[in-house]
C-alpha atoms as a PDB file:
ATOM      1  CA  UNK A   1     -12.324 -51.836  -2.463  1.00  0.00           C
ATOM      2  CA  UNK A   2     -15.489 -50.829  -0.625  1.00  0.00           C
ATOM      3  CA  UNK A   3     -15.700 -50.402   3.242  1.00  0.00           C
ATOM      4  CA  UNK A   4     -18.122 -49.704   6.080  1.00  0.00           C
ATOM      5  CA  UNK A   5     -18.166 -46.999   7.866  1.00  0.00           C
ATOM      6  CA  UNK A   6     -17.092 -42.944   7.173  1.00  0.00           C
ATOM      7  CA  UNK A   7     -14.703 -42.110   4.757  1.00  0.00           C
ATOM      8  CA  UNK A   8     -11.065 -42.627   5.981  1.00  0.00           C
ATOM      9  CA  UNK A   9      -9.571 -39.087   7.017  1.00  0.00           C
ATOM     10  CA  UNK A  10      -5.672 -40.243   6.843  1.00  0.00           C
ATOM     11  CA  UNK A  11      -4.166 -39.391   3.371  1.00  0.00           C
ATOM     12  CA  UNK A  12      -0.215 -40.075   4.078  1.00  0.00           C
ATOM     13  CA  UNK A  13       0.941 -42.504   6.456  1.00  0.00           C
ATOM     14  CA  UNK A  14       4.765 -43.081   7.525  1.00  0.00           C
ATOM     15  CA  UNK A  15       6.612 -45.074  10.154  1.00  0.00           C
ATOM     16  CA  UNK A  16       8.008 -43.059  13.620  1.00  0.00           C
ATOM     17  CA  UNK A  17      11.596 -43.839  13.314  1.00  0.00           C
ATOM     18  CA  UNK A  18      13.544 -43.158  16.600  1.00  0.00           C
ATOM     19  CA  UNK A  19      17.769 -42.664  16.809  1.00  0.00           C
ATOM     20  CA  UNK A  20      19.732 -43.237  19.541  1.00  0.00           C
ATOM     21  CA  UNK A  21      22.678 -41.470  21.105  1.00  0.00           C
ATOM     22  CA  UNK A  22      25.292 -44.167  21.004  1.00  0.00           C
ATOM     23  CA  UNK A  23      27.477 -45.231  23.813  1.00  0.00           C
ATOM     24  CA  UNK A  24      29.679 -48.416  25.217  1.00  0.00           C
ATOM     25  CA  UNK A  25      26.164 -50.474  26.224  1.00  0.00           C
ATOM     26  CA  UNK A  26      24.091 -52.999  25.252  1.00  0.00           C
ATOM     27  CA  UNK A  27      20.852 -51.219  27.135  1.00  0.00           C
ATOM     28  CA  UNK A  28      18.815 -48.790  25.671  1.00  0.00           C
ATOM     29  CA  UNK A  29      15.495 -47.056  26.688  1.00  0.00           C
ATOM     30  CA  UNK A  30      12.711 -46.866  23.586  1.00  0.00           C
ATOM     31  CA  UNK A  31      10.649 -43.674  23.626  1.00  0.00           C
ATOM     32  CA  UNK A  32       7.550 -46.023  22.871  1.00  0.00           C
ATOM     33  CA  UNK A  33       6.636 -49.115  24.991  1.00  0.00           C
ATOM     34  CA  UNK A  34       6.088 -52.321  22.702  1.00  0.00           C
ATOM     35  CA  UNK A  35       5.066 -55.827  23.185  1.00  0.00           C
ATOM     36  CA  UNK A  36       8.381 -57.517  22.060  1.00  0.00           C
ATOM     37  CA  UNK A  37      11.511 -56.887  19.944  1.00  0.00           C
ATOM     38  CA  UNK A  38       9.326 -57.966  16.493  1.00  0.00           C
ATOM     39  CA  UNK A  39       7.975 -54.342  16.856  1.00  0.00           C
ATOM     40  CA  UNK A  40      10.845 -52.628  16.044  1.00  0.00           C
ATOM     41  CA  UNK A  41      13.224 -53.357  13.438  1.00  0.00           C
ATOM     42  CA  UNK A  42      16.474 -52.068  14.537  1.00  0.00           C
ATOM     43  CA  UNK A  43      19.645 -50.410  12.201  1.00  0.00           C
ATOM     44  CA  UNK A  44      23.374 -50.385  13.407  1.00  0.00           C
ATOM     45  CA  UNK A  45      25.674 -48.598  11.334  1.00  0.00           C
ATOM     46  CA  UNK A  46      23.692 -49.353   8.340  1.00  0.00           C
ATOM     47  CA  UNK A  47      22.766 -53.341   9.267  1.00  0.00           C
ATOM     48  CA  UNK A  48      19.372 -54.361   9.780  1.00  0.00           C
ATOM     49  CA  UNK A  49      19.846 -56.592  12.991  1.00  0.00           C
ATOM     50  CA  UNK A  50      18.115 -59.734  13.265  1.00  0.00           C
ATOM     51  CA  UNK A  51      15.280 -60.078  16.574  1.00  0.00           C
ATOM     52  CA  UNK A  52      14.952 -62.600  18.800  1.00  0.00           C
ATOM     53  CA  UNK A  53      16.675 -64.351  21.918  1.00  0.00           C
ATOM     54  CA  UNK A  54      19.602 -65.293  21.302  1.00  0.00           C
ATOM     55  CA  UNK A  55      20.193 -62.921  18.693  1.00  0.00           C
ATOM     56  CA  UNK A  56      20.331 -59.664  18.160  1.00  0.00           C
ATOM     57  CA  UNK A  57      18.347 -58.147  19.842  1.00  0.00           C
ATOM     58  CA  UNK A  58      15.110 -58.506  22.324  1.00  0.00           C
ATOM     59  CA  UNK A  59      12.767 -55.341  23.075  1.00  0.00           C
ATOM     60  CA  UNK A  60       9.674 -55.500  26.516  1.00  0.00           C
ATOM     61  CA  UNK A  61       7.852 -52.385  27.322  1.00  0.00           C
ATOM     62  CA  UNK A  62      10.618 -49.681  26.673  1.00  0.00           C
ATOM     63  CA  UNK A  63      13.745 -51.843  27.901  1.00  0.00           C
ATOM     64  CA  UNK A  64      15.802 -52.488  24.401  1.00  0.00           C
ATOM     65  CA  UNK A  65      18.736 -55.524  25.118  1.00  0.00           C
ATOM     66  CA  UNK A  66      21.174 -55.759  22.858  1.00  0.00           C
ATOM     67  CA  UNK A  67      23.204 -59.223  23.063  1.00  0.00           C
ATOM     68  CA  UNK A  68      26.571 -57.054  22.172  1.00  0.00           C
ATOM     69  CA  UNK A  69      27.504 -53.702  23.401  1.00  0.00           C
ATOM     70  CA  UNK A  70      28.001 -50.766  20.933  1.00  0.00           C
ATOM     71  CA  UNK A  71      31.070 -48.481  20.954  1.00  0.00           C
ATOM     72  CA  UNK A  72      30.911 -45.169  20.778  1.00  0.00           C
ATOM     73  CA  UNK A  73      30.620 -43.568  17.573  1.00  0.00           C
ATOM     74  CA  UNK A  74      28.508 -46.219  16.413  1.00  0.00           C
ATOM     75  CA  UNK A  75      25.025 -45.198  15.027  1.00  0.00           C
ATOM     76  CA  UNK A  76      21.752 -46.994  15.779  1.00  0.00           C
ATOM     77  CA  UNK A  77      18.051 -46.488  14.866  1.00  0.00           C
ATOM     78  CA  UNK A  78      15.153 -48.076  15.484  1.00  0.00           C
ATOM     79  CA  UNK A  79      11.444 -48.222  13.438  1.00  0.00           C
ATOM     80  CA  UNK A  80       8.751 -49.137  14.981  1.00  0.00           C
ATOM     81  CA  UNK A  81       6.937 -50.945  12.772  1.00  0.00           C
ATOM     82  CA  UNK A  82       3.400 -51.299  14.925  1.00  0.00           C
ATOM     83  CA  UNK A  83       3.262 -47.350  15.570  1.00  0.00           C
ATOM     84  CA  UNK A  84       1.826 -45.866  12.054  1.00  0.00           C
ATOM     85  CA  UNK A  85       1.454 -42.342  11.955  1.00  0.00           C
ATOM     86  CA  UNK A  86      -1.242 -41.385   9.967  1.00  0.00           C
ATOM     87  CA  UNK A  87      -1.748 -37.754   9.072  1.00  0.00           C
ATOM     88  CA  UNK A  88      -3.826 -35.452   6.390  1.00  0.00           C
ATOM     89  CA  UNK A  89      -0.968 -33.296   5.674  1.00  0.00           C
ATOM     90  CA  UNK A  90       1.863 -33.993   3.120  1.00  0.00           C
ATOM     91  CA  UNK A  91       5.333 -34.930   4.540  1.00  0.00           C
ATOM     92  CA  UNK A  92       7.453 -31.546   4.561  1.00  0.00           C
ATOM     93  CA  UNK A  93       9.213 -30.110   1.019  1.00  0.00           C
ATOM     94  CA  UNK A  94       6.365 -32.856  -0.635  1.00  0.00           C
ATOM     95  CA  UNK A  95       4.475 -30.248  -2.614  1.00  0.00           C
ATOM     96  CA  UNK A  96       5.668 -28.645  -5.294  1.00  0.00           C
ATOM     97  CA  UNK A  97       4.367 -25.523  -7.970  1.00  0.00           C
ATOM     98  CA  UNK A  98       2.696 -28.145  -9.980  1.00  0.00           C
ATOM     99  CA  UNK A  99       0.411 -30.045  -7.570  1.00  0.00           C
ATOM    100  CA  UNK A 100      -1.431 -26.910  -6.265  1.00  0.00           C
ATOM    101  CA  UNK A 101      -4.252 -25.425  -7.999  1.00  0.00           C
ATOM    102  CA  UNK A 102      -4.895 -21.998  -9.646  1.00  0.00           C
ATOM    103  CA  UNK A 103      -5.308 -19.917  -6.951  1.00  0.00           C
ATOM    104  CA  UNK A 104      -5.336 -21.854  -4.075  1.00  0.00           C
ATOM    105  CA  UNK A 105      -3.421 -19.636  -2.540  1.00  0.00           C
ATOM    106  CA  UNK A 106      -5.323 -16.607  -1.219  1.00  0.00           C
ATOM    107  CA  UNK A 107      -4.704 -13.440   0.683  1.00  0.00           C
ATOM    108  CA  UNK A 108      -5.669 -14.478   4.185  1.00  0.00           C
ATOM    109  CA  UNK A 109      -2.919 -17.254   3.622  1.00  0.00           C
ATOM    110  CA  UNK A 110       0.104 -15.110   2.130  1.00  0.00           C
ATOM    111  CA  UNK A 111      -1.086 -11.837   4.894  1.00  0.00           C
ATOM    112  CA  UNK A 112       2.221 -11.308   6.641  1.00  0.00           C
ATOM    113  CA  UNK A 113       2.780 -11.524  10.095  1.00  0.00           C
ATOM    114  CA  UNK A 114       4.711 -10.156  13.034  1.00  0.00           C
ATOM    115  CA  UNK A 115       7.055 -13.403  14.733  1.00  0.00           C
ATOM    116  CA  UNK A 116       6.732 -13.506  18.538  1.00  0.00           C
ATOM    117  CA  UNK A 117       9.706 -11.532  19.608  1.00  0.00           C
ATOM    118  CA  UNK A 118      10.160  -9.132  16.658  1.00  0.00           C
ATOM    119  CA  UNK A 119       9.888  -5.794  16.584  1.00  0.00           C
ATOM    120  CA  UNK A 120       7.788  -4.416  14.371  1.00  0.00           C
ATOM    121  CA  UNK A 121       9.446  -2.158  11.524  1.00  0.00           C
ATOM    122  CA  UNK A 122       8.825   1.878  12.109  1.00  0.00           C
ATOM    123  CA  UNK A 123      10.803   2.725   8.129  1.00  0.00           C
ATOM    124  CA  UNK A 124      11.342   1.380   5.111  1.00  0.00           C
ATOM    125  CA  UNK A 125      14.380   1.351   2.953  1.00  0.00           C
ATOM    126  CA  UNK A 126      14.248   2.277  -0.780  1.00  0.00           C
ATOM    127  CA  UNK A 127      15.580  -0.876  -2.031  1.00  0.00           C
ATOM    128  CA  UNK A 128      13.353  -2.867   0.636  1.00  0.00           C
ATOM    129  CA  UNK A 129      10.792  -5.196  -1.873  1.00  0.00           C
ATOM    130  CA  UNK A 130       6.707  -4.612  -1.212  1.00  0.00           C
ATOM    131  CA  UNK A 131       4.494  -7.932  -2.186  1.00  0.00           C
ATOM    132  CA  UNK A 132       1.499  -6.500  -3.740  1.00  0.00           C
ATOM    133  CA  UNK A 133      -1.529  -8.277  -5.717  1.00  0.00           C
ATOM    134  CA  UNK A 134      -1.921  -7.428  -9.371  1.00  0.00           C
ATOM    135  CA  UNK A 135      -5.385  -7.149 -10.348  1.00  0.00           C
ATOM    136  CA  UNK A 136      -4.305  -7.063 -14.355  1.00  0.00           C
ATOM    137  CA  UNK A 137      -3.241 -10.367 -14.078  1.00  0.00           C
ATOM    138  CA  UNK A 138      -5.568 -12.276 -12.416  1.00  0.00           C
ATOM    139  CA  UNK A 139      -4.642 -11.537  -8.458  1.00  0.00           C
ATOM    140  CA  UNK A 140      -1.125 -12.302  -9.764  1.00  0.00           C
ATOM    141  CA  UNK A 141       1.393 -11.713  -6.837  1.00  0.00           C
ATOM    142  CA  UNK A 142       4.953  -9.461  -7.713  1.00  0.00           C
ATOM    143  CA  UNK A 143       6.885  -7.611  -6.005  1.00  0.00           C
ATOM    144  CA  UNK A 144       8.722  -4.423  -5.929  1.00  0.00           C
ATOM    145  CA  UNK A 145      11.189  -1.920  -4.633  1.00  0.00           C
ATOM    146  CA  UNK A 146      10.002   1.005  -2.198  1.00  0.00           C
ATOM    147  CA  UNK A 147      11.304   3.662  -4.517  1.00  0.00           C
ATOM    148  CA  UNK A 148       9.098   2.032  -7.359  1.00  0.00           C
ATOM    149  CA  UNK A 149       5.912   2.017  -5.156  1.00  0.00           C
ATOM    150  CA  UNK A 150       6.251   5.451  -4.262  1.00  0.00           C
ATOM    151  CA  UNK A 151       6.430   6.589  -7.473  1.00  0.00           C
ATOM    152  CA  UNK A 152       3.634   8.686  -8.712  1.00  0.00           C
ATOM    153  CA  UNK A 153       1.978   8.630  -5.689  1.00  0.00           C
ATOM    154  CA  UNK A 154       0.909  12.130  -3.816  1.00  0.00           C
ATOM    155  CA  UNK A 155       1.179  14.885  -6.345  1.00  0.00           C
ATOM    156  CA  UNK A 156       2.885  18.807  -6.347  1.00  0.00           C
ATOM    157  CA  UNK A 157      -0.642  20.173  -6.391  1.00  0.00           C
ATOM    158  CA  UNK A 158      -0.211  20.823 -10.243  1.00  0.00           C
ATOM    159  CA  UNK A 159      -1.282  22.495 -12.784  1.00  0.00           C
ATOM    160  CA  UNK A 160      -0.717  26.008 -10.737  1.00  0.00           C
ATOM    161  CA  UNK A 161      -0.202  29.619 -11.142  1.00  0.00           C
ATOM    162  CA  UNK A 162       0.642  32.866  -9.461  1.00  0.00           C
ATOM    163  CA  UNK A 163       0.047  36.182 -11.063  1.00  0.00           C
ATOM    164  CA  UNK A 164      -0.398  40.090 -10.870  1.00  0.00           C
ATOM    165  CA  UNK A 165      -0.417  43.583 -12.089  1.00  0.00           C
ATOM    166  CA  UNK A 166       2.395  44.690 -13.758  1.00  0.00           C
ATOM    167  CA  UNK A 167       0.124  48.365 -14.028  1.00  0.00           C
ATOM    168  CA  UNK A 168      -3.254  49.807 -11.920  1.00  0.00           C
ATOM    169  CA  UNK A 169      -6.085  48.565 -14.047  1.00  0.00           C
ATOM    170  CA  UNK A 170      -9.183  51.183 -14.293  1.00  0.00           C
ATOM    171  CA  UNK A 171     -12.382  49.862 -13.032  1.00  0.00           C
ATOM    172  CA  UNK A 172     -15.312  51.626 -14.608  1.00  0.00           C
ATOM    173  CA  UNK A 173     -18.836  52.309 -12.274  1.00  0.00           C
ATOM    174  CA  UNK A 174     -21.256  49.721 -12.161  1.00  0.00           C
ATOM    175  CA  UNK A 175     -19.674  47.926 -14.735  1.00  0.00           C
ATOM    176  CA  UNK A 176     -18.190  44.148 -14.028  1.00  0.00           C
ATOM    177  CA  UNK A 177     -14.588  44.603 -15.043  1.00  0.00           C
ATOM    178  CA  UNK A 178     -12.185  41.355 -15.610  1.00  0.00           C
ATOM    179  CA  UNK A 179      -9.034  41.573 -13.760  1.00  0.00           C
ATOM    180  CA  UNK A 180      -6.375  40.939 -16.726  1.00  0.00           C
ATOM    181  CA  UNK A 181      -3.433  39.846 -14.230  1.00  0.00           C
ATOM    182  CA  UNK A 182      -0.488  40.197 -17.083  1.00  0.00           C
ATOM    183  CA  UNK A 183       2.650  39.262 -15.018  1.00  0.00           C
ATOM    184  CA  UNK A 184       3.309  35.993 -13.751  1.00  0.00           C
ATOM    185  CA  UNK A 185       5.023  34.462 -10.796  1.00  0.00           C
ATOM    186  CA  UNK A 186       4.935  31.421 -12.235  1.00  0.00           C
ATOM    187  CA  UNK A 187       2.920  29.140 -14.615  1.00  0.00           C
ATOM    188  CA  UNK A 188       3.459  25.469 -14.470  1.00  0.00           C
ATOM    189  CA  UNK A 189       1.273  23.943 -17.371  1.00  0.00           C
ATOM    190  CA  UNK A 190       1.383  27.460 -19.105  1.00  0.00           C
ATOM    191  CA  UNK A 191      -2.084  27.141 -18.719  1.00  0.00           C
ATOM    192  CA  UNK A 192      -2.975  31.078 -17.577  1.00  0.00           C
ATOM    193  CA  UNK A 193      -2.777  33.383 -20.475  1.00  0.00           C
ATOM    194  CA  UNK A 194      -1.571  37.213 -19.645  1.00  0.00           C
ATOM    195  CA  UNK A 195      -3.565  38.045 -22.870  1.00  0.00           C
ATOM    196  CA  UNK A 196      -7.151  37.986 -21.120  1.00  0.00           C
ATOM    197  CA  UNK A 197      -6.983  36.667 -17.898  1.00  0.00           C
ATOM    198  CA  UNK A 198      -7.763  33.302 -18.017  1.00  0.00           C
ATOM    199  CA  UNK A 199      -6.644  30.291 -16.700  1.00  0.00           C
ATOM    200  CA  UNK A 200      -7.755  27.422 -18.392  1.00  0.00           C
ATOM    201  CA  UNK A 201      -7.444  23.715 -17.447  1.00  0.00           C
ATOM    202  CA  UNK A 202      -5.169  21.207 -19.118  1.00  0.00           C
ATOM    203  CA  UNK A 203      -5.954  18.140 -21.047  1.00  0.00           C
ATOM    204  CA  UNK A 204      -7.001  15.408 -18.592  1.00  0.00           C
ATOM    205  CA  UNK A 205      -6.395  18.121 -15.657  1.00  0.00           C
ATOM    206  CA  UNK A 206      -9.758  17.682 -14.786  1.00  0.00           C
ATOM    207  CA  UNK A 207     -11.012  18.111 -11.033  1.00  0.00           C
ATOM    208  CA  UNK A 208     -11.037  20.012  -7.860  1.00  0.00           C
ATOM    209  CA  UNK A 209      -9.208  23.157  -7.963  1.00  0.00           C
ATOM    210  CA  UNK A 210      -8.120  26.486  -5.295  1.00  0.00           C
ATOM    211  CA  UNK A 211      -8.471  29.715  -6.169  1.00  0.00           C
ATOM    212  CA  UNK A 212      -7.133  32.949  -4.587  1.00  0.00           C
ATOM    213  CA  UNK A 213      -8.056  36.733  -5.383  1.00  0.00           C
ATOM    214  CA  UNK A 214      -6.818  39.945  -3.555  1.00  0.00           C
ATOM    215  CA  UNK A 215      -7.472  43.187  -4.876  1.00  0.00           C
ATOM    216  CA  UNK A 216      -6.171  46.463  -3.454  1.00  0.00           C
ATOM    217  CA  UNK A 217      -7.950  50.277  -4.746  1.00  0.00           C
ATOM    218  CA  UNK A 218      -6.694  53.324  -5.087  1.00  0.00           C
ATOM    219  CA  UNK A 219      -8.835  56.033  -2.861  1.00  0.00           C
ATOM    220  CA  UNK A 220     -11.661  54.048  -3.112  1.00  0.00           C
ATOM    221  CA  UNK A 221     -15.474  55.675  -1.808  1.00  0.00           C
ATOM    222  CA  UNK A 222     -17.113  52.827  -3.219  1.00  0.00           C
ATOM    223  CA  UNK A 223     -20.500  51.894  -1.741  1.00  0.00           C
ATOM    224  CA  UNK A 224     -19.884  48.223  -3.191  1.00  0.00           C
ATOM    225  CA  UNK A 225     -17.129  46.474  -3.763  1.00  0.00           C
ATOM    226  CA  UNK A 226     -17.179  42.403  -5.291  1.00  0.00           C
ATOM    227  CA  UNK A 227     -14.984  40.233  -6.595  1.00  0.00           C
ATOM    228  CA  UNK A 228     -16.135  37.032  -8.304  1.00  0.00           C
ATOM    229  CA  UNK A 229     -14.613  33.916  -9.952  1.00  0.00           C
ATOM    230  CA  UNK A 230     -16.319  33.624 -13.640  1.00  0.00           C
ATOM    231  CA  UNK A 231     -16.179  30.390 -15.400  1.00  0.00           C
ATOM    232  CA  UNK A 232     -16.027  29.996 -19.112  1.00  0.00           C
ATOM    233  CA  UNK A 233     -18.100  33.432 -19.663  1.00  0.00           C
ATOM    234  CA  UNK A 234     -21.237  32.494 -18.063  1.00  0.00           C
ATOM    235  CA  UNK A 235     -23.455  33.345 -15.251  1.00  0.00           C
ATOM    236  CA  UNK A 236     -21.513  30.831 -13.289  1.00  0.00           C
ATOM    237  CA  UNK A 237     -19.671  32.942 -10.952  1.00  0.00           C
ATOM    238  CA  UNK A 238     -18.258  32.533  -7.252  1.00  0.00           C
ATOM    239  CA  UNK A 239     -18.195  35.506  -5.311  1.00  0.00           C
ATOM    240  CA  UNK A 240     -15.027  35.453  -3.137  1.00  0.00           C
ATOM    241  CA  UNK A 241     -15.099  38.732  -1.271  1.00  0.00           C
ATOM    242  CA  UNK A 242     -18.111  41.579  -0.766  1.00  0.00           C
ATOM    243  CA  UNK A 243     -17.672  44.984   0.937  1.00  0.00           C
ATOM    244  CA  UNK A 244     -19.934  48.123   1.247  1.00  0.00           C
ATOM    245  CA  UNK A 245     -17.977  51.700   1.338  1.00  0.00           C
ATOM    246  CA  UNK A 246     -14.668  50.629   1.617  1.00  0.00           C
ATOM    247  CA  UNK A 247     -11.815  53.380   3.070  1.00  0.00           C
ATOM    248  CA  UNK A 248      -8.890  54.456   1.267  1.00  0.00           C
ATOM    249  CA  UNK A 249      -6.742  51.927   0.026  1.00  0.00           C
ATOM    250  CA  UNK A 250      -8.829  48.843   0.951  1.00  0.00           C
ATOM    251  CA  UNK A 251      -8.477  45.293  -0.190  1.00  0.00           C
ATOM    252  CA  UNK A 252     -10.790  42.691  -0.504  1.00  0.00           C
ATOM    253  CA  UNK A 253     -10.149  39.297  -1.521  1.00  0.00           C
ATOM    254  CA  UNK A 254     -10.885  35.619  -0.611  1.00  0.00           C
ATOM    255  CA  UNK A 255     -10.732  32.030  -1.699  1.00  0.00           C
ATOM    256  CA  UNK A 256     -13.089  29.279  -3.362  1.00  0.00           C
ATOM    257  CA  UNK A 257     -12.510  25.802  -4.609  1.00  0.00           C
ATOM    258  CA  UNK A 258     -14.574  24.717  -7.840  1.00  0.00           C
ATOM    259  CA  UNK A 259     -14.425  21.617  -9.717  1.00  0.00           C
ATOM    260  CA  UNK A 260     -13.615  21.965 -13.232  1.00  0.00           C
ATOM    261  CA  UNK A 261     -13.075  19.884 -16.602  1.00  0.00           C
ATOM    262  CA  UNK A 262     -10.597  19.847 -18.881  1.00  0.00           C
ATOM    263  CA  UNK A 263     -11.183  23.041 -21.154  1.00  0.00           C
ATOM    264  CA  UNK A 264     -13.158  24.901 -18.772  1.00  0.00           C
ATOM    265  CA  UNK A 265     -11.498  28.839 -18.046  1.00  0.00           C
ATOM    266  CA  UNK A 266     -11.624  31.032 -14.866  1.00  0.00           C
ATOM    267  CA  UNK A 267     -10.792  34.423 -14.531  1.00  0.00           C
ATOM    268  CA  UNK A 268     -10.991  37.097 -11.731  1.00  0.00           C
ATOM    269  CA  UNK A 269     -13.894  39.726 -12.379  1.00  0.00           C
ATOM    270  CA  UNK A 270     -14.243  42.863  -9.912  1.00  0.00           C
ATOM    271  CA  UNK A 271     -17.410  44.931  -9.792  1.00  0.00           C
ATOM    272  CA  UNK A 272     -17.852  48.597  -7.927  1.00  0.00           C
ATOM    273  CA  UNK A 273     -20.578  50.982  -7.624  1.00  0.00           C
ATOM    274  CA  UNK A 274     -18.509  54.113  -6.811  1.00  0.00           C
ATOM    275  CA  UNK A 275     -19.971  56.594  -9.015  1.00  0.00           C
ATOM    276  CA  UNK A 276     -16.824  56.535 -10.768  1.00  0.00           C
ATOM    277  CA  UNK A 277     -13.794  54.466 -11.772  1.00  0.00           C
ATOM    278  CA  UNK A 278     -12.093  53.125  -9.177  1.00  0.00           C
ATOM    279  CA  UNK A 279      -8.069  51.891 -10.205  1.00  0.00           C
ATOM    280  CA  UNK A 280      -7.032  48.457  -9.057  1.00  0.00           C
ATOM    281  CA  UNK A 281      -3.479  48.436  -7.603  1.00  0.00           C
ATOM    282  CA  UNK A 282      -0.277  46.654  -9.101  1.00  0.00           C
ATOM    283  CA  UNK A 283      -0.382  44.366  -5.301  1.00  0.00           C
ATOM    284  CA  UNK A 284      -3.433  42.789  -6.355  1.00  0.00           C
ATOM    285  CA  UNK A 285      -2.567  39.137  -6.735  1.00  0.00           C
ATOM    286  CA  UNK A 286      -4.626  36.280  -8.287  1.00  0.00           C
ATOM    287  CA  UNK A 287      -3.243  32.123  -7.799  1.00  0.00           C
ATOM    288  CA  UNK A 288      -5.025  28.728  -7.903  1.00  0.00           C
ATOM    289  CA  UNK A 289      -3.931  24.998  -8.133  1.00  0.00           C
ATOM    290  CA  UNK A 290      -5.628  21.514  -8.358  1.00  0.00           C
ATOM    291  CA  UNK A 291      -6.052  19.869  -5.091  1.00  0.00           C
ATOM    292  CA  UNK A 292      -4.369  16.486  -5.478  1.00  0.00           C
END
């Protein structure tokens, strides 16, 4: 049916009911002031009473006369049929799964929130349950246990290795020597190889790694001393320590971080312009790891 003026705003409409606290009376007080007793329809222990003088009931303003007293332990109601309440929300427990739409529930709406009065929450149990948003399945919302969510996350700073001399190793002049490091500390991908010195990276161990070099000499008169970090044989080195005429028993060393991919290599290579050989010393250390 067509109608003038803007569309109407009121989608659900219901009538205020109001229930009295029963007692040995025949007067009443209505929350709501109406004209006469045909505004309300009044219910006494499940009897629709009739209005009117000389019946039932008569209502003015907020005074409601009954024309017999209740007892006590009677119940009574009254709707007041001239009051609609009109309303754009559903009445409460109305809505169910299938009325609302795909996804018309967002993150602003399901964001949780402190209550007024509660503190907030400084730890979380293992078995407590995290809501989380699952971007396979369409924004899907699941949930899981704290010991489940944790899971994987952080990292042990792995692959890693520690390793040094098990013997001196004799460093000829002006030569760049590699530092074969042949006894390990430890080795957790078995990816450094006693053989020739290399540690290579693991299958899908690509990324940032930390490496470590300290070398100790033997009476060294050197007049330059180097140690570099080679990768895969090439020109690409990092030099991690340099000294000019180093005393007797000196050490150099030092640290550098290089970002590698799967199948690269690194070893530790040690250069010295002594005018002779030069021995490097069994406390001579070499270690790296991938920064997680």
């Amino acid at each position: 049916m067509a109608y003038i003026g803007n569309t109407p705003a009121e989608n659900y409409a219901s009538f205020e009911t109001e229930t009295f606290t029963v007692s040995a009376t025949a007067s009443y007080t209505l929350s709501h002031a109406v004209a006469n007793e045909n505004e309300i329809r009044l219910v006494i222990n499940g009897v629709v009473q009739q209005p009117g003088s000389g019946k039932a009931y008569t209502a003015s303003g907020t005074t409601l006369t009954l024309s017999s007293a209740t007892a006590s332990g009677d119940s009574m109601y009254a709707v007041y049929l001239g009051r609609a309440l009109q309303t754009v929300n559903p009445p409460n427990a109305s809505v169910g799964t299938a009325q609302l739409a795909s996804e018309a529930v967002t993150n602003a709406k399901v964001a949780p929130t402190i209550i007024t009065g509660q503190t907030a929450e400084t730890s979380i149990a293992t078995d407590d349950l995290i809501l989380l948003s699952d971007t396979s399945a369409s924004g899907a919302l699941k949930k899981m246990t704290r010991a489940n969510f944790v899971s994987g996350i952080g990292g042990t700073n792995t692959p890693a290795f520690s390793v040094t001399l098990s013997g001196t190793q004799s460093c000829s002049h002006n030569t760049s020597t590699v530092i074969v490091f042949n006894s390990e500390h430890y080795d957790t991908d078995s990816a450094y190889d006693t053989s020739n010195g290399r540690f290579t990276v693991p299958s899908g161990e690509g990324g940032k790694y930390a490496f470590f070099v300290s070398l100790r000499f033997d009476q060294t008169t050197s007049n330059r001393n180097a140690v570099d970090i080679r990768i895969n044989n090439s020109s690409n080195t990092q030099q991690v320590a340099f000294e000019n005429a180093g005393p007797q028993y000196t050490t150099i060393g030092g640290a550098v971080s290089i970002n590698l991919s799967a199948g690269d290599y690194v070893y530790a290579e040690y250069y010295q312009s002594s005018g002779g050989t030069i021995d490097v010393r069994t406390d001579s250390h070499f270690s790296g790891f991938k920064l997680i």
